[in-house]
N, C-alpha and C. Protein backbone atom coordinates (compact mmCIF):
# COMPACT_ATOMS: atom_id res chain seq x y z
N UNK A 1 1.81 -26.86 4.03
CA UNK A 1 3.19 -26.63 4.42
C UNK A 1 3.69 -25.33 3.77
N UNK A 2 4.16 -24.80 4.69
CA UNK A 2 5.26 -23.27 4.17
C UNK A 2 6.28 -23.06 3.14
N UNK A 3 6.41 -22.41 1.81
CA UNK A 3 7.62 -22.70 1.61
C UNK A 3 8.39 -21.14 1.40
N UNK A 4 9.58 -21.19 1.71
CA UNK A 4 10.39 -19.70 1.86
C UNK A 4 11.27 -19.83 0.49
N UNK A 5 11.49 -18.58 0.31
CA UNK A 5 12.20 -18.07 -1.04
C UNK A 5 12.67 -16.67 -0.70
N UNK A 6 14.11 -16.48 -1.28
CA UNK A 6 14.50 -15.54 -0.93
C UNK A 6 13.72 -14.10 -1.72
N UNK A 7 13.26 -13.84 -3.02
CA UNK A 7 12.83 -13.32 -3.76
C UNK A 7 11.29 -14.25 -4.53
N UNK A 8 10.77 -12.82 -4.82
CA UNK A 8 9.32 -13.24 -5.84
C UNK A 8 10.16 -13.91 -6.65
N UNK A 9 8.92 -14.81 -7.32
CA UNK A 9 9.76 -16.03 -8.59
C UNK A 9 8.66 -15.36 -9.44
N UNK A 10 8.54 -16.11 -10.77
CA UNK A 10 7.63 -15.73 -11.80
C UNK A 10 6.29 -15.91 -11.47
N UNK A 11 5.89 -17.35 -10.98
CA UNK A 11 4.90 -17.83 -9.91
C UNK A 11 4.25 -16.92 -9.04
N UNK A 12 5.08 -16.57 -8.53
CA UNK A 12 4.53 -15.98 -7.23
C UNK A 12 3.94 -14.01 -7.93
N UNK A 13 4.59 -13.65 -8.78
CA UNK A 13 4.20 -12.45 -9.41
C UNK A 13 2.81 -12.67 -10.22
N UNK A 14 2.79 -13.98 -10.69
CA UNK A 14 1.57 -14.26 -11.72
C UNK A 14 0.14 -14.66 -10.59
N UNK A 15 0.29 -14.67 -9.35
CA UNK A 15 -0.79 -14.75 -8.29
C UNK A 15 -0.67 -13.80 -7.96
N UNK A 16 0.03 -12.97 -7.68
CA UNK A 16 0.26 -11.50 -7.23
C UNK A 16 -0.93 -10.30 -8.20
N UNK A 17 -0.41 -10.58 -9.91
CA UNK A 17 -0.86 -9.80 -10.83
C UNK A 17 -2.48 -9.84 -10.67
N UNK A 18 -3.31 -11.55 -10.39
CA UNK A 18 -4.52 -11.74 -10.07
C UNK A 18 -5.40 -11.20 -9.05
N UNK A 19 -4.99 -10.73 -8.06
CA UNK A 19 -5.40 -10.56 -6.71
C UNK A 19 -6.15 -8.77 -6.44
N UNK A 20 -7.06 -8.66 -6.50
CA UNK A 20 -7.73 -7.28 -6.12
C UNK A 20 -7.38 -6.53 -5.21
N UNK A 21 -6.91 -7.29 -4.02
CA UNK A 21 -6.56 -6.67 -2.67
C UNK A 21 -5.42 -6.86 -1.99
N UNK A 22 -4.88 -6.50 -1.48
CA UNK A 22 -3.86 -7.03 -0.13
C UNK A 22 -3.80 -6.21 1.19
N UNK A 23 -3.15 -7.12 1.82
CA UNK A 23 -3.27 -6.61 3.58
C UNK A 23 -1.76 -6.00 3.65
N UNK A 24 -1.37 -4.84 4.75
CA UNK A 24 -0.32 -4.65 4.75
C UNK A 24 -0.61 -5.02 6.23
N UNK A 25 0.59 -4.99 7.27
CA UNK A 25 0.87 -5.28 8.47
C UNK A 25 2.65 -4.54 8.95
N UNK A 26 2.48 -3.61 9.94
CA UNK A 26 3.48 -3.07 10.59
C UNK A 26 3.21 -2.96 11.32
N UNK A 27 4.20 -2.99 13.18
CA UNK A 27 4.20 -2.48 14.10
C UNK A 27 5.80 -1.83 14.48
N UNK A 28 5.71 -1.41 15.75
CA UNK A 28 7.08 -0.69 15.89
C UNK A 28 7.24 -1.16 17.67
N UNK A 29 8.12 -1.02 18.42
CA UNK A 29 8.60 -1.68 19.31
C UNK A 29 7.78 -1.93 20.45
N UNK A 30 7.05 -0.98 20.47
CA UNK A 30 5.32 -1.15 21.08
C UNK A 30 4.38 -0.50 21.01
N UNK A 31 3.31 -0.61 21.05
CA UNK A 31 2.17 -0.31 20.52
C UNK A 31 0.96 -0.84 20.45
N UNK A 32 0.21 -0.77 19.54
CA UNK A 32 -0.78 -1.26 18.64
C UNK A 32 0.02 -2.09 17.11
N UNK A 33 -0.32 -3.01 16.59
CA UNK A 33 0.35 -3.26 15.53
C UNK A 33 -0.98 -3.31 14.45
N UNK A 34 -0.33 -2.63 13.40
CA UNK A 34 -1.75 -2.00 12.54
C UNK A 34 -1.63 -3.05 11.12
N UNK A 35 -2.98 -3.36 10.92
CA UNK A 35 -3.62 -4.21 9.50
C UNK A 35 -4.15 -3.60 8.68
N UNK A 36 -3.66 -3.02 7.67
CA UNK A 36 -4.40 -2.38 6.65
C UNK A 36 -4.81 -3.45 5.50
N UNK A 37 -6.47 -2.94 4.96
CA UNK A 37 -6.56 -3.79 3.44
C UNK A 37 -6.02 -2.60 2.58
N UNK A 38 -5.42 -2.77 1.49
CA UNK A 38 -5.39 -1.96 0.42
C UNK A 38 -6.14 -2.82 -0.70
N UNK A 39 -6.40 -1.59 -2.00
CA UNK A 39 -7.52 -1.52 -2.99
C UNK A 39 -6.52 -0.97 -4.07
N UNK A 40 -7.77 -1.01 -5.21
CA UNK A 40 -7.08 -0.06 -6.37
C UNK A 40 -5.76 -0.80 -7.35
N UNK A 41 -5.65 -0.39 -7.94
CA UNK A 41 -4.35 -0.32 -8.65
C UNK A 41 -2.84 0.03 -7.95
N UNK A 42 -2.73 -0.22 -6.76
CA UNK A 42 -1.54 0.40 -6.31
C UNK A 42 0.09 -0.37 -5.86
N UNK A 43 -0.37 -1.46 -6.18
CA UNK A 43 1.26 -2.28 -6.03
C UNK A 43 1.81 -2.83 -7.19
N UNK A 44 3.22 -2.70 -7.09
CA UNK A 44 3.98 -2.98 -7.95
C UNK A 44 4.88 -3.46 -7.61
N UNK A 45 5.35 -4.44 -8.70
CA UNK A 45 6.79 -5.25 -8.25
C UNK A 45 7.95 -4.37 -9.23
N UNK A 46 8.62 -3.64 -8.61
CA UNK A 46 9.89 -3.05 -9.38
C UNK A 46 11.09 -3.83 -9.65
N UNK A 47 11.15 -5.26 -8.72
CA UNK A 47 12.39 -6.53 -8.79
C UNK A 47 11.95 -7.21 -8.44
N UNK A 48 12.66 -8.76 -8.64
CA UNK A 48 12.14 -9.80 -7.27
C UNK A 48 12.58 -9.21 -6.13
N UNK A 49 13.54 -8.61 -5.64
CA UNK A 49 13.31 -8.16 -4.76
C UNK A 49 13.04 -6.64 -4.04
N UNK A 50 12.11 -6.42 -4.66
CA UNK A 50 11.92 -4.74 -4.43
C UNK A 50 10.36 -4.36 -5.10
N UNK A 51 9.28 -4.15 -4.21
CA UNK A 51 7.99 -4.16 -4.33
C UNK A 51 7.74 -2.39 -4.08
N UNK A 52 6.89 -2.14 -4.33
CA UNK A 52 6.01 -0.81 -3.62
C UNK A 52 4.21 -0.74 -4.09
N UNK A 53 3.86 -0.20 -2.95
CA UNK A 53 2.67 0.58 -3.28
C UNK A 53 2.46 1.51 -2.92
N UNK A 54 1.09 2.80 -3.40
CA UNK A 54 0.66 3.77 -3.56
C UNK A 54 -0.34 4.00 -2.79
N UNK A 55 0.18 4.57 -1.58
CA UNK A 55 -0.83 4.79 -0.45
C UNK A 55 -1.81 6.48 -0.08
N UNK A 56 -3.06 6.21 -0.23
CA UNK A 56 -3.78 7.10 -0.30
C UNK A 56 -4.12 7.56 1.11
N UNK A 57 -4.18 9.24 1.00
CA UNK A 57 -5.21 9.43 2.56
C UNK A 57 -6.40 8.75 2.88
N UNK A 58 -6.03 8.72 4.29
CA UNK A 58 -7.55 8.00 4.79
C UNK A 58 -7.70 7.97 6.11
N UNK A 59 -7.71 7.01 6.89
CA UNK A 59 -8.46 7.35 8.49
C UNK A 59 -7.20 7.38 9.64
N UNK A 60 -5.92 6.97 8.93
CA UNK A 60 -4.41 7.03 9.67
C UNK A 60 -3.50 7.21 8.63
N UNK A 61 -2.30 7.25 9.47
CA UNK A 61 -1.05 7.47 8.76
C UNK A 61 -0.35 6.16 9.71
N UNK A 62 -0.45 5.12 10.30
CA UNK A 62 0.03 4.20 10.90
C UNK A 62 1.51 3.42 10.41
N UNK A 63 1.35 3.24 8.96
CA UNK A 63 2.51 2.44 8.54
C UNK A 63 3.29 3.68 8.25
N UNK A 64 3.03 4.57 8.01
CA UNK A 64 4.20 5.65 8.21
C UNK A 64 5.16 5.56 9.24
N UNK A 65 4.47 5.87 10.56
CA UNK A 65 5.12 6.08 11.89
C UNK A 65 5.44 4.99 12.26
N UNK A 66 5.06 3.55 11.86
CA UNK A 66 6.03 2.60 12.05
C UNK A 66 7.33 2.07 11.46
N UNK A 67 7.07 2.29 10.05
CA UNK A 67 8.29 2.16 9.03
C UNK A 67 9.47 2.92 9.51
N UNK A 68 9.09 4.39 10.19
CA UNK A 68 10.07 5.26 10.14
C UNK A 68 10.04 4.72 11.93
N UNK A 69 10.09 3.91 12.76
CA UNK A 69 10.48 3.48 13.64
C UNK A 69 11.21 2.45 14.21
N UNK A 70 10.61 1.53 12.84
CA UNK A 70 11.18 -0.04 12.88
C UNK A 70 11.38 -0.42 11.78
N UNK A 71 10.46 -0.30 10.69
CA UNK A 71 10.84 -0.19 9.33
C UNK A 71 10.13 -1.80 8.58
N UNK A 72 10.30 -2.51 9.64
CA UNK A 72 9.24 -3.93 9.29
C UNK A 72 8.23 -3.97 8.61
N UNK A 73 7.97 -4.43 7.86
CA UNK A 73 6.41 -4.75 6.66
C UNK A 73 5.98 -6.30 6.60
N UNK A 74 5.22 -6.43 6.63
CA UNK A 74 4.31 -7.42 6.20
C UNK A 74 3.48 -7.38 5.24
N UNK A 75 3.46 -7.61 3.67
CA UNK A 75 2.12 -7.56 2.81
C UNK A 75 1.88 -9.32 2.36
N UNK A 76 0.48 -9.34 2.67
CA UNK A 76 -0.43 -10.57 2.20
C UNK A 76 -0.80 -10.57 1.16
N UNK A 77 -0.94 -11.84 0.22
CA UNK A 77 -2.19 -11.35 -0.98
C UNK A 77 -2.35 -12.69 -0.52
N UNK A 78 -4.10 -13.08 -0.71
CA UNK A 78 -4.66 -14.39 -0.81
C UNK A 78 -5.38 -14.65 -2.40
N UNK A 79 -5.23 -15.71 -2.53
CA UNK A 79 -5.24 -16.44 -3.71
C UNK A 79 -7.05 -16.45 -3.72
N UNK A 80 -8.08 -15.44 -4.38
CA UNK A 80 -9.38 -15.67 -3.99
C UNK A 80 -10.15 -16.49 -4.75
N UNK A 81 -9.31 -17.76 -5.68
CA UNK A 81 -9.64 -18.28 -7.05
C UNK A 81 -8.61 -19.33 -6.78
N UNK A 82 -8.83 -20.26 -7.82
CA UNK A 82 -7.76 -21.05 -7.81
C UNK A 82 -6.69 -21.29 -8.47
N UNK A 83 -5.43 -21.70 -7.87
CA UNK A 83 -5.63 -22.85 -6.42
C UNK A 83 -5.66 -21.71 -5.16
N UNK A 84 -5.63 -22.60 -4.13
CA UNK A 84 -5.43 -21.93 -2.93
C UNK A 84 -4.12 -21.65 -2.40
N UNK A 85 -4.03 -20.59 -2.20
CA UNK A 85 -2.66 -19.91 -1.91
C UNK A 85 -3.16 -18.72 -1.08
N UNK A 86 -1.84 -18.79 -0.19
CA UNK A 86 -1.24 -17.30 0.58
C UNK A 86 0.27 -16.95 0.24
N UNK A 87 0.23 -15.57 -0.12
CA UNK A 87 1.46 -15.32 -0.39
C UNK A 87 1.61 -14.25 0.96
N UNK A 88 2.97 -14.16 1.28
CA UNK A 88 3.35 -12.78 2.38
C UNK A 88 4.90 -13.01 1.76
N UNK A 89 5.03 -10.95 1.95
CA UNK A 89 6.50 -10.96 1.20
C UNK A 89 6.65 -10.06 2.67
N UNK A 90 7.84 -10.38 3.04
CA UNK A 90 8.08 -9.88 4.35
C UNK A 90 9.29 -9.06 4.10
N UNK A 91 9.70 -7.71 4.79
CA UNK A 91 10.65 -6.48 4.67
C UNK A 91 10.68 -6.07 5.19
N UNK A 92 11.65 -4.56 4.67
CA UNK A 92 11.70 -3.53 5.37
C UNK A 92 11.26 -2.27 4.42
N UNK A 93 10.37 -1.20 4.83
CA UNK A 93 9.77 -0.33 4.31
C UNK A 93 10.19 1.12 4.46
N UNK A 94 10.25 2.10 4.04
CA UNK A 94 10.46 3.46 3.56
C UNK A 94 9.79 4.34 3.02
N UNK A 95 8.93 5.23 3.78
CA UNK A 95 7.53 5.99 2.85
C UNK A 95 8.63 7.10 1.94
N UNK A 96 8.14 7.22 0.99
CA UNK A 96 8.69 8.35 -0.09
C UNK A 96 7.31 9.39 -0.09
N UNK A 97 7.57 10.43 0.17
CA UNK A 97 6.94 11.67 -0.15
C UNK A 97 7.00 12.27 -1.14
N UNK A 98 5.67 12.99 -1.58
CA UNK A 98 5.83 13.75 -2.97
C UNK A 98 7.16 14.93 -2.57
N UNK A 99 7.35 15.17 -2.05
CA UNK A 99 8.58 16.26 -1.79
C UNK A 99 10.08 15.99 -1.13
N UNK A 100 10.19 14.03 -1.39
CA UNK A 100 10.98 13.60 -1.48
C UNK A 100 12.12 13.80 -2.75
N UNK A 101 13.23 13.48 -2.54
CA UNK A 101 14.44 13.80 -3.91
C UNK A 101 14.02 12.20 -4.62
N UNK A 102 13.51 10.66 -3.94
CA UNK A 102 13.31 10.01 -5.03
C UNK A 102 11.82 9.79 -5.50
N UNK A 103 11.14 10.97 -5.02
CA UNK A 103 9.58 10.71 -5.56
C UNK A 103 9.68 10.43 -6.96
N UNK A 104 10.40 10.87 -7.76
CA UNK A 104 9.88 11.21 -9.44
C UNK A 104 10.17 9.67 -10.04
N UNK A 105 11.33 9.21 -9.69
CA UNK A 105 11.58 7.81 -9.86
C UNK A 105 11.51 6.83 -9.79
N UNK A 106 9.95 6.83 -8.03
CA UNK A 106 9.33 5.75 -7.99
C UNK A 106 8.29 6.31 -8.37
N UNK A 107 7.81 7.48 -8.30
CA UNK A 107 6.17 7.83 -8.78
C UNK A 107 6.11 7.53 -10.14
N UNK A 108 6.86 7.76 -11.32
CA UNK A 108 6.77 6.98 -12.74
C UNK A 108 6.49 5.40 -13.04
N UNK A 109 6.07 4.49 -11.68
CA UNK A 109 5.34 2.83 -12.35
C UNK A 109 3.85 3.31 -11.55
N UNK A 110 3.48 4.38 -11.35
CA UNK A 110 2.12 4.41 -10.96
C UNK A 110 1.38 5.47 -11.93
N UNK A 111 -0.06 5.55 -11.97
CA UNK A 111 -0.99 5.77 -12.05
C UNK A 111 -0.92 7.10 -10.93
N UNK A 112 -0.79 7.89 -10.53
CA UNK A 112 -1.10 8.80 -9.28
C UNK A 112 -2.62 8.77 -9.00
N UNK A 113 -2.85 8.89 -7.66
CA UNK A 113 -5.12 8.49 -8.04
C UNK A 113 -5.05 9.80 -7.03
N UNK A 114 -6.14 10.19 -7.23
CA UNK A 114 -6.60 11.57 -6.42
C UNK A 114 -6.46 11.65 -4.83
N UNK A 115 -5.48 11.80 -3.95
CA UNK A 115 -5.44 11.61 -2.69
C UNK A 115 -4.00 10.61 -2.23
N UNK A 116 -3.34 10.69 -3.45
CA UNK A 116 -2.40 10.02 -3.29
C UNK A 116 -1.01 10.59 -1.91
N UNK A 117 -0.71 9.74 -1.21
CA UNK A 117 -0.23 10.73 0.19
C UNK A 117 1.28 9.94 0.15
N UNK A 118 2.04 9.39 -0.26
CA UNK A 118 3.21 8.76 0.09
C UNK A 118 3.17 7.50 -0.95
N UNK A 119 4.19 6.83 -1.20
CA UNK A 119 4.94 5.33 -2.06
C UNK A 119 5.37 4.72 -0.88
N UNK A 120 5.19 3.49 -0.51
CA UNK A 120 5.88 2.83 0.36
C UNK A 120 7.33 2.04 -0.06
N UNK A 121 8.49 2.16 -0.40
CA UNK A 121 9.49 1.33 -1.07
C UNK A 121 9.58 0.04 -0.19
N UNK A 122 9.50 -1.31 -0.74
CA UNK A 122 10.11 -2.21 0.10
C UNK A 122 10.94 -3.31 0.01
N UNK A 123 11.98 -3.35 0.62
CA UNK A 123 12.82 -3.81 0.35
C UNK A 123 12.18 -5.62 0.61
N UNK A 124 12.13 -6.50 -0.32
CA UNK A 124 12.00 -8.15 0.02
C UNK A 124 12.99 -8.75 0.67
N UNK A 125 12.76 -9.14 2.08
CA UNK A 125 13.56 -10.14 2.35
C UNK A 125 13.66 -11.49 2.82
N UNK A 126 12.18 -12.01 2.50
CA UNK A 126 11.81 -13.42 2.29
C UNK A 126 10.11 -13.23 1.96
N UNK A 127 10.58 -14.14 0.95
CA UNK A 127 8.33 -14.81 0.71
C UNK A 127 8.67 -16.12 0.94
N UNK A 128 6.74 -16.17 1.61
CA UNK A 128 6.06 -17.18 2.00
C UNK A 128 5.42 -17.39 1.84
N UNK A 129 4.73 -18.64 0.89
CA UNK A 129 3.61 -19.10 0.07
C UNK A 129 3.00 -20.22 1.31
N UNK A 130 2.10 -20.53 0.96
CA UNK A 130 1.39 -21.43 2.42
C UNK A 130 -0.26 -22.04 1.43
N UNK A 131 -0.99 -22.83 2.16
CA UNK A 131 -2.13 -22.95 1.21
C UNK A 131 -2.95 -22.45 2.25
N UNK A 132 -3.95 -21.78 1.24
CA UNK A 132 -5.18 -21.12 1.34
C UNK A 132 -6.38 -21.55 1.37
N UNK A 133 -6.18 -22.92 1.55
CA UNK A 133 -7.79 -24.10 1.96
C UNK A 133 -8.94 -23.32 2.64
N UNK A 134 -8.75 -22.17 3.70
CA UNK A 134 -9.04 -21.87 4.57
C UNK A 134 -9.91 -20.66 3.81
N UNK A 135 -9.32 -20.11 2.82
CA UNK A 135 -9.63 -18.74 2.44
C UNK A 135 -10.49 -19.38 1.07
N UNK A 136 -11.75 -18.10 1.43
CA UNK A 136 -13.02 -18.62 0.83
C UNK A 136 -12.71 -18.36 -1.06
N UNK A 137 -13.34 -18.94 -1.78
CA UNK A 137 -13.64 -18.42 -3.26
C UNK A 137 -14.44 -17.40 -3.59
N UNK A 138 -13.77 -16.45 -4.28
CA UNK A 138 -14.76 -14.60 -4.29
C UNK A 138 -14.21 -14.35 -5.49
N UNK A 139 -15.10 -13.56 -6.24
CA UNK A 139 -14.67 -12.57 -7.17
C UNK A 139 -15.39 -11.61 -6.55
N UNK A 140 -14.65 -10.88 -7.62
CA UNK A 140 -14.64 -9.04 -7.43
C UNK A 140 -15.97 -8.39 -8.00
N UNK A 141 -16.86 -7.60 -7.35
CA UNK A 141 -17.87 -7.48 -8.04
C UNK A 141 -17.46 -5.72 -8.70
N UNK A 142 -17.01 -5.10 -7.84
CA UNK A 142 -16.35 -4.23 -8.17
C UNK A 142 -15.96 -3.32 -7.30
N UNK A 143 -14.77 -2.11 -7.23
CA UNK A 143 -13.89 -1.31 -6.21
C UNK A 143 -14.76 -0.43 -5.96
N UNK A 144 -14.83 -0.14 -5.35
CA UNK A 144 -15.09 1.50 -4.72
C UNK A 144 -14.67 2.45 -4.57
N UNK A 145 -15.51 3.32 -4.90
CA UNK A 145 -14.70 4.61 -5.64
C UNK A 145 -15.03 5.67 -4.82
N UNK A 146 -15.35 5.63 -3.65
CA UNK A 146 -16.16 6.62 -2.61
C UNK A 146 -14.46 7.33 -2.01
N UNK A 147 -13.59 7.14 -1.74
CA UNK A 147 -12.48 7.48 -1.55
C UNK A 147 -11.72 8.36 -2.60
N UNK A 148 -11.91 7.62 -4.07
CA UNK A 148 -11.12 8.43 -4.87
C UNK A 148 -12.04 9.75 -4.85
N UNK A 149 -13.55 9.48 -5.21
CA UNK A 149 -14.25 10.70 -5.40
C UNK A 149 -14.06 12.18 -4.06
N UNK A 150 -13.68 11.53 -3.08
CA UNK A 150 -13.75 12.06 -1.85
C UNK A 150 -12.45 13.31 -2.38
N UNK A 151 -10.97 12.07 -2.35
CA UNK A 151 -10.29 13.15 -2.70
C UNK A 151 -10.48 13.59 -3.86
N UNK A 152 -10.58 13.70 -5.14
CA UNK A 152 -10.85 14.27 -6.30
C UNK A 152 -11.39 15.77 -6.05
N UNK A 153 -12.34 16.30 -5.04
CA UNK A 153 -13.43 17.40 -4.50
C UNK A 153 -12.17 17.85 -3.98
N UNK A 154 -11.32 17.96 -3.29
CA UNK A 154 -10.60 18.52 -2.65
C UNK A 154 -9.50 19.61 -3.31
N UNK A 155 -9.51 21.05 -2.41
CA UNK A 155 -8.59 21.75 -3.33
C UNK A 155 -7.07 21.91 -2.89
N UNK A 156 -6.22 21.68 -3.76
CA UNK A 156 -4.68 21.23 -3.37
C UNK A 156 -3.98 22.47 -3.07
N UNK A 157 -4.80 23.27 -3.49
CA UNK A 157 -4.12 25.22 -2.81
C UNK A 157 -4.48 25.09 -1.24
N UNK A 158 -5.42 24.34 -0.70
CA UNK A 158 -5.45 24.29 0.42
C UNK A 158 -4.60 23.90 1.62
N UNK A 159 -3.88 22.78 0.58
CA UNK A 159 -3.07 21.93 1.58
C UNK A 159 -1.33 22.62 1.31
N UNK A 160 -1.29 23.52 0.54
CA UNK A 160 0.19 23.62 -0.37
C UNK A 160 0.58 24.70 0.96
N UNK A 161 1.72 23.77 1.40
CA UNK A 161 2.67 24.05 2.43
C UNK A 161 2.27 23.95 3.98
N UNK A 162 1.03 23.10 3.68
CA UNK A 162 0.49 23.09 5.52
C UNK A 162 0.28 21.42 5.66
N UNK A 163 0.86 21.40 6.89
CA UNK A 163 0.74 19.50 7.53
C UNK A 163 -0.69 19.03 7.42
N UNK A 164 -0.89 18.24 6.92
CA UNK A 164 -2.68 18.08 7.08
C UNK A 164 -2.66 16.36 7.59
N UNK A 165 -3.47 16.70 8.96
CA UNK A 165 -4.00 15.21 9.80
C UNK A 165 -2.68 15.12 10.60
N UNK A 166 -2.36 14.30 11.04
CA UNK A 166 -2.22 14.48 12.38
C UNK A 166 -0.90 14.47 12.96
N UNK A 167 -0.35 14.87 13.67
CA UNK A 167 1.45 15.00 13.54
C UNK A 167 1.41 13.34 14.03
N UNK A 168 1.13 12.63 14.64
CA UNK A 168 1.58 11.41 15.05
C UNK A 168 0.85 10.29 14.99
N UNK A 169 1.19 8.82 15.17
CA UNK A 169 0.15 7.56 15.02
C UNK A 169 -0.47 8.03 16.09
N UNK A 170 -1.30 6.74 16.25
CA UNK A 170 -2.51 6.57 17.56
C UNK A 170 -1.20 6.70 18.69
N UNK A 171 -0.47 6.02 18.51
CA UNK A 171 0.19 5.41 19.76
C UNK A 171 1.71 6.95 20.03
N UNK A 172 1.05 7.94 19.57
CA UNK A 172 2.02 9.04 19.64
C UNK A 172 3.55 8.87 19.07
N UNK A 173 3.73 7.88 18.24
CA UNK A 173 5.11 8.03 17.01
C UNK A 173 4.71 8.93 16.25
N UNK A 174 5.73 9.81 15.74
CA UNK A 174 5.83 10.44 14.94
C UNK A 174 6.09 10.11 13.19
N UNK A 175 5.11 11.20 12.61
CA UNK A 175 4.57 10.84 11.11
C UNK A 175 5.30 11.83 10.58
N UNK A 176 5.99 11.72 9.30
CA UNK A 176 6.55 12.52 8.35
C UNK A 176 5.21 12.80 7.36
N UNK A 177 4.64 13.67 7.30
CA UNK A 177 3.77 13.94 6.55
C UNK A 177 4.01 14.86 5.10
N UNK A 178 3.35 14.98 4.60
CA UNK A 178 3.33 15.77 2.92
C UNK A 178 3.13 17.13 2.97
N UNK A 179 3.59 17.79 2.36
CA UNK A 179 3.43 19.02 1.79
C UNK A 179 2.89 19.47 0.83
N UNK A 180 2.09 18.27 0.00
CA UNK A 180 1.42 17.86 -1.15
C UNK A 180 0.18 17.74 -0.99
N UNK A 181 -0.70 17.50 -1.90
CA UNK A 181 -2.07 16.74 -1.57
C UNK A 181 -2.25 16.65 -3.35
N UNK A 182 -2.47 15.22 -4.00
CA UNK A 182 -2.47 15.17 -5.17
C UNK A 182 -3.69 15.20 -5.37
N UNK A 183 -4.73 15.41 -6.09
CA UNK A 183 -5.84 15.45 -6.10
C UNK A 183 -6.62 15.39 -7.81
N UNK A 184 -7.76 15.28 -7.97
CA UNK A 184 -7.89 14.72 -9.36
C UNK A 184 -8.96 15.36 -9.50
N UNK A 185 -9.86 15.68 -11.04
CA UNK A 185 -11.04 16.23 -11.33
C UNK A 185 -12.19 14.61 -11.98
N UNK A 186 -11.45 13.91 -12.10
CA UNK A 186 -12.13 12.44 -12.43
C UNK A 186 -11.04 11.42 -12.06
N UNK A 187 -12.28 11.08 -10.78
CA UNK A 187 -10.77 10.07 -10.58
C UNK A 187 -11.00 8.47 -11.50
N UNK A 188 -9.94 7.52 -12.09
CA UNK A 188 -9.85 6.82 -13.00
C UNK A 188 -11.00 5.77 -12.83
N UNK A 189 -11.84 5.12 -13.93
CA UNK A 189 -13.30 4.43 -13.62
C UNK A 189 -14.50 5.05 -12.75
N UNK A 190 -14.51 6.59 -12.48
CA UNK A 190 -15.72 6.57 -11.73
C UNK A 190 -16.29 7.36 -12.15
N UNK A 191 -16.01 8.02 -13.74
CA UNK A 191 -17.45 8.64 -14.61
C UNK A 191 -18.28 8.22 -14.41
N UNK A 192 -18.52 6.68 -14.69
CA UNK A 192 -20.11 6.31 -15.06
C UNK A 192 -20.74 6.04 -14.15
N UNK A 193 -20.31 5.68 -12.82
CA UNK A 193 -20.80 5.08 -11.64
C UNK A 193 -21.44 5.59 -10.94
């Protein structure tokens, strides 16, 4: 059975803090509606009601061009240990750019990782915990670092003042893109690997 809450409780942050991964989910009035996994170190709870994460380049810019269309979010975490749980905190979203006026104020609860392209802000306006019978038992054997290393190689004089990837989603919405490209000489855990 489902249960709704207007805001994260302590509970629901302490399954949150456990969890390696989560799914994001946006669409916009039509389209394609896009499922991302995210990785890494990149979400944070700034309130019970007010979450973000730290979204890196990669094969789209999708929840961009939907946020800035419809603004709807969906993020999952599943419980991959016990007990069994699904959490989804459901909102409305806002990409912040490094050349945004509030980058500096949400970029200070992160880590910046090499390829870092936008903060998603999101506003909570209901969670939903559910059981996770369904969802298998896993640990983490470990992240992958083929992404950070990717961007890390990259030179940021390259990108300084030019749009890089693609002016719009798949579905031709338009993407606010960066003027930035953060980039790293070691990106965090992948000396030894």
């Amino acid at each position: 059975m489902a249960d709704f809450t207007e805001r994260l409780t302590a509970d629901h942050i302490a399954m949150i803090a456990g969890q390696p991964v989560f799914f994001t989910a946006t669409a916009a009035k039509s389209g394609r509606i896009n499922l991302s996994p995210k990785g890494y170190d990149t979400f944070r709870i700034l309130a019970p009601g007010r979450v973000a994460y730290l979204d890196l380049g990669g094969s789209g810019n999708e929840t961009n061009a939907h946020l800035l269309a419809d603004g709807r979010i969906t993020i999952m975490f599943c419980n991959f240990q016990q007990p069994a749980l699904i959490l989804r905190i459901y909102g409305t979203g806002t990409p912040v750019l490094p050349q945004d006026d509030a980058w500096d104020a949400l970029a200070v609860h992160f880590t910046l990782l090499p390829g870092t392209r936008q903060i998603f802000d999101i506003k909570v306006e209901s969670v939903q915990t559910s059981c996770g019978w369904g969802v298998p038992v896993m640990t983490l054997e470990k992240e992958r670092t083929t992404l950070l290393k990717f961007h890390a190689r990259q030179d940021p004089a390259e990108w300084a003042g030019q749009e890089a990837g693609p002016a719009t989603s798949i579905d031709g919405l338009p993407i606010r893109q960066t003027d930035r490209f953060i980039a790293g000489t070691s990106p965090p855990g992948t000396e030894t690997r």
